[in-house]
N, C-alpha and C. Protein backbone atom coordinates (compact mmCIF):
# COMPACT_ATOMS: atom_id res chain seq x y z
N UNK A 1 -48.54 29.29 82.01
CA UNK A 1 -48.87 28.09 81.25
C UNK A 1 -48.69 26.87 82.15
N UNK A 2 -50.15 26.13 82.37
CA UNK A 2 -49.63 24.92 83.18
C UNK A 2 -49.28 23.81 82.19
N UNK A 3 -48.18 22.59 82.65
CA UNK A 3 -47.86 22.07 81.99
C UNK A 3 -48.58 20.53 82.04
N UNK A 4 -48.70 19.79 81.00
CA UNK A 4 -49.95 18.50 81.25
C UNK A 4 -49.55 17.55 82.16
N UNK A 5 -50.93 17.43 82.89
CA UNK A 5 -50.79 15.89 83.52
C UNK A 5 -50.82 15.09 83.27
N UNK A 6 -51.27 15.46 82.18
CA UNK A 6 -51.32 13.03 80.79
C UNK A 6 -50.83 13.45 80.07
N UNK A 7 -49.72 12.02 79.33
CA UNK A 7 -48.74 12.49 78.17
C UNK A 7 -49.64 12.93 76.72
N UNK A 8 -51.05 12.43 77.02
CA UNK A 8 -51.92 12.45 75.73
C UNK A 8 -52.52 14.11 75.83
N UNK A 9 -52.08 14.85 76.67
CA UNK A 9 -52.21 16.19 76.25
C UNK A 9 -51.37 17.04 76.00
N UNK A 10 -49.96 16.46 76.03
CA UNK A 10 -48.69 16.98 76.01
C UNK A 10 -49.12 18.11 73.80
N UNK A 11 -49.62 17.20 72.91
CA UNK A 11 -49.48 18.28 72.14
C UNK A 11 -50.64 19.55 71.61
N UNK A 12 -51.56 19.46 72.89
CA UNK A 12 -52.61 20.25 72.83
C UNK A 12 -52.03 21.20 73.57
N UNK A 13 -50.97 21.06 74.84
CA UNK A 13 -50.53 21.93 75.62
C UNK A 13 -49.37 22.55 74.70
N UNK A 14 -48.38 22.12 73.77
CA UNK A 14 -47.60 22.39 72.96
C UNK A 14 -48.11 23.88 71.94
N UNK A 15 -49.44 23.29 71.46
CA UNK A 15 -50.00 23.99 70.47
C UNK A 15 -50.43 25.38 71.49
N UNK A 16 -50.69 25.31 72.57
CA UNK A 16 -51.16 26.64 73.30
C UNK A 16 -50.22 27.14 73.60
N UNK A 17 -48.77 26.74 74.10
CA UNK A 17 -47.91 27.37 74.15
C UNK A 17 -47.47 28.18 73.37
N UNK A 18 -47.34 27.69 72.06
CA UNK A 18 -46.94 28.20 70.42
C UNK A 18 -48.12 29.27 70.08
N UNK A 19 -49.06 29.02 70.71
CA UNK A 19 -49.71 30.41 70.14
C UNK A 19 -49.66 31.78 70.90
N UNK A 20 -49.13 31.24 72.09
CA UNK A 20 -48.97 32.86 72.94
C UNK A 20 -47.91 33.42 72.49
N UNK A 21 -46.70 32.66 71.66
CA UNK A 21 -45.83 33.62 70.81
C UNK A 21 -44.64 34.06 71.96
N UNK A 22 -45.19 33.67 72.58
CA UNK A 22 -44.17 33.63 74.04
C UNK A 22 -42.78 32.73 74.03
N UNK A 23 -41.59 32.72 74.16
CA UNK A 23 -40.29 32.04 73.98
C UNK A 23 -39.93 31.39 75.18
N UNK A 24 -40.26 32.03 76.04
CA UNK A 24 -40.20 31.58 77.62
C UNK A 24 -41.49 30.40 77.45
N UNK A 25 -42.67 30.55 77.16
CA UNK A 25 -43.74 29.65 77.75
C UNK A 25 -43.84 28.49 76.81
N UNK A 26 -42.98 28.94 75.68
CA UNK A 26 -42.58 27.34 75.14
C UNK A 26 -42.05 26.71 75.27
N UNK A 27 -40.68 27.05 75.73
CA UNK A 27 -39.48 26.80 76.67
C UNK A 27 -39.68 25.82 77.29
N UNK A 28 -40.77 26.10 78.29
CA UNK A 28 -41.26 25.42 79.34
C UNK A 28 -41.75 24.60 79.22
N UNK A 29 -42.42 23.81 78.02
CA UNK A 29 -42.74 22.53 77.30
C UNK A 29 -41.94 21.55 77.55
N UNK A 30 -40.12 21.80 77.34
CA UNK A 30 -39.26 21.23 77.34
C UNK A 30 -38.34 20.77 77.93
N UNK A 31 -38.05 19.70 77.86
CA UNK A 31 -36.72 18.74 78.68
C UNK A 31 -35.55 19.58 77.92
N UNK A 32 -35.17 20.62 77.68
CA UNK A 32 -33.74 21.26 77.25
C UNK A 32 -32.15 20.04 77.22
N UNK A 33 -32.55 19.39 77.88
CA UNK A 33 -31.44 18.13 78.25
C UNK A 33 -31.60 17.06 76.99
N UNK A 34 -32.71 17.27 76.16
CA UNK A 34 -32.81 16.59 74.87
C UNK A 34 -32.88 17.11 73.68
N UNK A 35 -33.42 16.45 72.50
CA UNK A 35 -33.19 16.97 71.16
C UNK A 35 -34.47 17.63 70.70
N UNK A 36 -34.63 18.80 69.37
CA UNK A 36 -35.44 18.99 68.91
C UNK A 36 -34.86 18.86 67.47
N UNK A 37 -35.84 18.64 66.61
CA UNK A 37 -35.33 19.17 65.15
C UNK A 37 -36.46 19.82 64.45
N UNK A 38 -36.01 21.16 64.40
CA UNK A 38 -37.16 22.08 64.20
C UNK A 38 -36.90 22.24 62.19
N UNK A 39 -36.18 21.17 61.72
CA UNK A 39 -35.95 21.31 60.26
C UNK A 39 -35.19 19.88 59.59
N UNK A 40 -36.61 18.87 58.92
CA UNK A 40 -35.64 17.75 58.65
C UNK A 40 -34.14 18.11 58.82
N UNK A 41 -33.13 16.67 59.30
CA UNK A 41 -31.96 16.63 58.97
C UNK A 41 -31.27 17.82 60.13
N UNK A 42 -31.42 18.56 60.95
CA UNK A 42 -30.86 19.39 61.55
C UNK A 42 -31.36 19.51 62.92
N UNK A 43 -31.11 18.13 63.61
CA UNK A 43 -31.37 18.04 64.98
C UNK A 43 -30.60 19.21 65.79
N UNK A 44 -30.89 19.67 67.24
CA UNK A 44 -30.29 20.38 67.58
C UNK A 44 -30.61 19.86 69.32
N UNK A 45 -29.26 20.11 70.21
CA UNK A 45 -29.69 20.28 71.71
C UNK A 45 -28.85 21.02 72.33
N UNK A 46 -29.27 21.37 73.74
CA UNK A 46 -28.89 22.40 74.39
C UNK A 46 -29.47 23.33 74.91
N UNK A 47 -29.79 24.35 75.74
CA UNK A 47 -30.73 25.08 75.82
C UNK A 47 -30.67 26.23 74.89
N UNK A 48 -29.27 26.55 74.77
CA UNK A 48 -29.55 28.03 73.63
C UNK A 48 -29.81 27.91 72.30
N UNK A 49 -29.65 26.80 71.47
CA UNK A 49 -29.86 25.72 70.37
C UNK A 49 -31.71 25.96 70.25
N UNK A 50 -31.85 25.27 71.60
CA UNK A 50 -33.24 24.79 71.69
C UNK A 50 -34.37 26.44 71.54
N UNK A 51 -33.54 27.16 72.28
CA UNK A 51 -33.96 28.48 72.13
C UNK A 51 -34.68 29.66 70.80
N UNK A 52 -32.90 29.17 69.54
CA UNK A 52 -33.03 29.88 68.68
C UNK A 52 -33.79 28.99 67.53
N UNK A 53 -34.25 27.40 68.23
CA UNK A 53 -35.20 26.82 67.18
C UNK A 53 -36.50 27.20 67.45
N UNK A 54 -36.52 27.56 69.08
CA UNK A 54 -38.48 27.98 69.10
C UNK A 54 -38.57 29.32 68.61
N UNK A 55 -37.69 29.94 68.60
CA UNK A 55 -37.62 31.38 68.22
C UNK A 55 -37.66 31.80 66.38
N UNK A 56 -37.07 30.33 65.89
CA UNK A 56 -37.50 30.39 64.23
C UNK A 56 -38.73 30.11 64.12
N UNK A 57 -39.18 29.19 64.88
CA UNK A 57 -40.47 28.38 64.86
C UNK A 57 -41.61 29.53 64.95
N UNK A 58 -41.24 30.33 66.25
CA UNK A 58 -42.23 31.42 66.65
C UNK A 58 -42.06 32.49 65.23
N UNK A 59 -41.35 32.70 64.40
CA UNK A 59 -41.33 33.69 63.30
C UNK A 59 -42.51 33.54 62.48
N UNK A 60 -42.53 32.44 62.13
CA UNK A 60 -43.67 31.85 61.41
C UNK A 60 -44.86 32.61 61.93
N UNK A 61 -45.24 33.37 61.38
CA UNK A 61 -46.67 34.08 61.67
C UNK A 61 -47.80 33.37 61.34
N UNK A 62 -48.83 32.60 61.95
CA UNK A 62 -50.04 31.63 62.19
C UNK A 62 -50.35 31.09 63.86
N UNK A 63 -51.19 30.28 63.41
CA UNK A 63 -51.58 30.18 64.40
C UNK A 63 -51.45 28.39 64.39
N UNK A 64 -50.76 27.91 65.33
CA UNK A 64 -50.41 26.08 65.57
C UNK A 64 -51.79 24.81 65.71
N UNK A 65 -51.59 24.30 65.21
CA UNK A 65 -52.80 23.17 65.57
C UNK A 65 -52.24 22.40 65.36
N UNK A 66 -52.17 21.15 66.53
CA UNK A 66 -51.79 19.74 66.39
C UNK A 66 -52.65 18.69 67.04
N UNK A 67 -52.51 17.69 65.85
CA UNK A 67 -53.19 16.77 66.35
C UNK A 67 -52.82 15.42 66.60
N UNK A 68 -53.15 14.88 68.06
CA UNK A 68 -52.90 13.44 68.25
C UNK A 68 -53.01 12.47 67.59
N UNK A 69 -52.27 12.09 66.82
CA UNK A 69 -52.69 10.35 65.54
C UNK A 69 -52.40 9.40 67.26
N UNK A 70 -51.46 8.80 68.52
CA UNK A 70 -51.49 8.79 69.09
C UNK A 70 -50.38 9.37 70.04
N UNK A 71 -50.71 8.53 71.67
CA UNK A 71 -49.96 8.54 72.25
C UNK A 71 -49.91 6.99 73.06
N UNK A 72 -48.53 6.53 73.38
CA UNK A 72 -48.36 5.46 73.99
C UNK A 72 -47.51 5.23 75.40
N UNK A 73 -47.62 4.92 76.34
CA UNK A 73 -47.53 5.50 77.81
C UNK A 73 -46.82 4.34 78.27
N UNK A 74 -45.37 4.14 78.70
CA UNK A 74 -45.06 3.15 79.51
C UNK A 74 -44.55 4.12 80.88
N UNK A 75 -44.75 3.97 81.96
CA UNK A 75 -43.94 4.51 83.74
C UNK A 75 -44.03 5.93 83.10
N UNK A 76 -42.44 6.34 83.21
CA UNK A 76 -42.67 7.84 82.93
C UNK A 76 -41.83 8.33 81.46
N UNK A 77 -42.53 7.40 80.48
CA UNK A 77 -41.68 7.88 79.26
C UNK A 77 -43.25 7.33 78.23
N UNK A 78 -43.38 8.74 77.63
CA UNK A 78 -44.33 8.30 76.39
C UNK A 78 -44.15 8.67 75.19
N UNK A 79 -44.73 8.07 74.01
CA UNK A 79 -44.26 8.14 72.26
C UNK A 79 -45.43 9.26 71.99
N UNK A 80 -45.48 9.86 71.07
CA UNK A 80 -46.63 10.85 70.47
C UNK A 80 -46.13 10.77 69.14
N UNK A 81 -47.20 10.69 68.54
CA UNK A 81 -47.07 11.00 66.67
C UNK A 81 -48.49 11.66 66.19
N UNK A 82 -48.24 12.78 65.71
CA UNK A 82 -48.33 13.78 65.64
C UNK A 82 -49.00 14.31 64.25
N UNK A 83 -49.38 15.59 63.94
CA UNK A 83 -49.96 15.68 62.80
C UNK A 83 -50.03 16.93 62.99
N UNK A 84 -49.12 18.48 62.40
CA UNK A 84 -49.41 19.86 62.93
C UNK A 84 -49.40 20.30 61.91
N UNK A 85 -49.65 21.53 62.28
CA UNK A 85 -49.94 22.90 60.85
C UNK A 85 -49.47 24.40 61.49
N UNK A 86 -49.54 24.98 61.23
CA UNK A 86 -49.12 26.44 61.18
C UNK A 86 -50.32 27.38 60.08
N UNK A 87 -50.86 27.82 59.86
CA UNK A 87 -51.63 28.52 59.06
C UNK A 87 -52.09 29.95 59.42
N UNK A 88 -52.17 30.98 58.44
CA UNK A 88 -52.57 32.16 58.99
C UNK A 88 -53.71 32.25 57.61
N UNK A 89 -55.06 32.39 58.33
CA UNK A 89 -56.25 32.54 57.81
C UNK A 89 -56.21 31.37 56.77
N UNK A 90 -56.18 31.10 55.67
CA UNK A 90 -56.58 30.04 54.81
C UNK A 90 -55.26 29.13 54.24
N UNK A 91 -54.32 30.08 54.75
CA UNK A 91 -52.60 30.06 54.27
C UNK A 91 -52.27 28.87 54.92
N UNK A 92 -51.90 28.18 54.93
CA UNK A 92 -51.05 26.64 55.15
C UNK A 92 -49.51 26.92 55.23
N UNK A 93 -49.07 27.72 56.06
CA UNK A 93 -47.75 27.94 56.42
C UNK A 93 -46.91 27.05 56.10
N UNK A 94 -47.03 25.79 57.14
CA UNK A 94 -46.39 24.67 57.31
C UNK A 94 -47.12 23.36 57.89
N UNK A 95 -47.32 22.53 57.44
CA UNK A 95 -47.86 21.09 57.48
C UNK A 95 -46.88 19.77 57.46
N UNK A 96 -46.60 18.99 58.86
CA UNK A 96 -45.83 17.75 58.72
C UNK A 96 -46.76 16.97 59.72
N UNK A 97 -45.72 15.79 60.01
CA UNK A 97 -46.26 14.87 60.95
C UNK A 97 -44.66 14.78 61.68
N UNK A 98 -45.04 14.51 62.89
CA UNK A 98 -43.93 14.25 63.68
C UNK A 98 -44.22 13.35 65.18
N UNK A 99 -42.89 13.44 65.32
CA UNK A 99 -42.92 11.98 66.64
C UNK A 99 -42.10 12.96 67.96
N UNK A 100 -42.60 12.53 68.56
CA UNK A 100 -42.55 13.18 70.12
C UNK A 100 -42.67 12.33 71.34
N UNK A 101 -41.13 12.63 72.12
CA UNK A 101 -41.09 11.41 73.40
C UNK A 101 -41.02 12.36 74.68
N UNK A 102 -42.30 12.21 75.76
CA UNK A 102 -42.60 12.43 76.65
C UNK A 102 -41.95 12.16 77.78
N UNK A 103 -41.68 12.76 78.52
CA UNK A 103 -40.89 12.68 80.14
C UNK A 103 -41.98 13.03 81.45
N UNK A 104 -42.13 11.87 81.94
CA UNK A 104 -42.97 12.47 83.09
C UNK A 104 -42.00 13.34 84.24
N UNK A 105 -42.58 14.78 84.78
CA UNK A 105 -41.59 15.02 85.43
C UNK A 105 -41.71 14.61 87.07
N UNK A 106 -41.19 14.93 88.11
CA UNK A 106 -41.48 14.50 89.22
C UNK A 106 -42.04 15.14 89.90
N UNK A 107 -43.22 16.47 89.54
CA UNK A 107 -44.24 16.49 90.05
C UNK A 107 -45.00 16.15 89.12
N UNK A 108 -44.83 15.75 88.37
CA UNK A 108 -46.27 14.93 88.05
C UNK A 108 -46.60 15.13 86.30
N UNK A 109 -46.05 16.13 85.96
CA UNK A 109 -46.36 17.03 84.72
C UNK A 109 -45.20 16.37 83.70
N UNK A 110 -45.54 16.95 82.44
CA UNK A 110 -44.70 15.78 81.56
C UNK A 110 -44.54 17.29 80.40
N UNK A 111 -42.91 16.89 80.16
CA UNK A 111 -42.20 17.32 79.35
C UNK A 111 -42.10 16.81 78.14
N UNK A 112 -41.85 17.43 76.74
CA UNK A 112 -41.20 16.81 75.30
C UNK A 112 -39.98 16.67 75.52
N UNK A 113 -39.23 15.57 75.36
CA UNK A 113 -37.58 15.36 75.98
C UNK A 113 -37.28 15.43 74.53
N UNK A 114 -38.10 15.05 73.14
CA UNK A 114 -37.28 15.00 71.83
C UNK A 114 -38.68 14.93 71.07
N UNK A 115 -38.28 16.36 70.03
CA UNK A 115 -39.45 16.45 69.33
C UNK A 115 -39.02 16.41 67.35
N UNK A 116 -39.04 15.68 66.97
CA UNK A 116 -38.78 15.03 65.51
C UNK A 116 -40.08 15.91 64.94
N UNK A 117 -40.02 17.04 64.94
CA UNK A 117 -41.30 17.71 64.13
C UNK A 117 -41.42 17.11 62.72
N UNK A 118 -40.77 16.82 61.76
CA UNK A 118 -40.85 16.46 60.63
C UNK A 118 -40.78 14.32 61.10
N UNK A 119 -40.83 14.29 61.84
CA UNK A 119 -40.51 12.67 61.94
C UNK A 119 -40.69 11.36 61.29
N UNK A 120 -42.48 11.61 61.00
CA UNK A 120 -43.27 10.82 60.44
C UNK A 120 -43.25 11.34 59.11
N UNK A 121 -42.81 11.79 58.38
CA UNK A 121 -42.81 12.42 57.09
C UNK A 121 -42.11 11.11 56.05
N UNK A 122 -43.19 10.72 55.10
CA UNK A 122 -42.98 9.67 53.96
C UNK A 122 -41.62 9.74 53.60
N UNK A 123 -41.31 9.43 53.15
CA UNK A 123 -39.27 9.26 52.77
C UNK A 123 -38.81 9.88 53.35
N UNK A 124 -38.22 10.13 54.54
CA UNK A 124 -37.88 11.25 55.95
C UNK A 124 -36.70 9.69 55.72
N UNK A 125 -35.71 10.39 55.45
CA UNK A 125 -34.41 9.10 56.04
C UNK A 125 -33.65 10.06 56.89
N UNK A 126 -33.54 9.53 58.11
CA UNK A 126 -32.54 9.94 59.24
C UNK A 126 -30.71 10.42 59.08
């Protein structure tokens, strides 16, 4: 899995990761040194944390689609908000909006340092 060179593909590369079902090649999406919250209200960091959230995430049987509402780019740190699904055949697994902050890394390729999957979600209080 190569990882993106513009932060504005960071969740098209996300969504391909998530569909190879692979734990390692999602892994690799990530700044581990930051947060995910793979379930309003239950941020998590660390790498083994970060682990057993892609690994709930990957349970979910479907297939990922996300889409860019945007992305906003200052040096090497960018915002993403987000719009994903999970669905298997007509089934609507799971549907939120979320916010996502980009790390450019130093070759060049850009990491999710903190992914608020539920982020943008209407009455979502922190």
């Amino acid at each position: 899995m190569n990882l993106p060179k513009r932060a504005e593909d960071a969740h098209a590369a996300l969504a391909a990761a998530f569909n190879t079902g692979n734990v390692a090649t999602v892994m690799s999406m990530y700044d581990t040194s930051g947060i995910i919250v793979p379930e309003p209200g239950k941020p998590v960091s660390g790498r083994d944390r970060f682990e057993e959230a892609i690994k709930a995430i990957l349970s979910i049987r479907g297939k990922m689609e996300i889409k860019t509402v945007y992305c906003l780019q200052t040096g090497n740190i960018a915002i993403g908000r987000s719009e994903w699904n999970i669905t298997d055949g007509d089934e609507v697994k799971v549907s939120a909006k979320g916010i996502e902050v980009m790390h450019q890394q130093t070759d060049g390729t850009w990491k999710i340092l903190i992914d608020h999957a539920f982020g943008a979600e209407t009455g979502l209080i922190a």
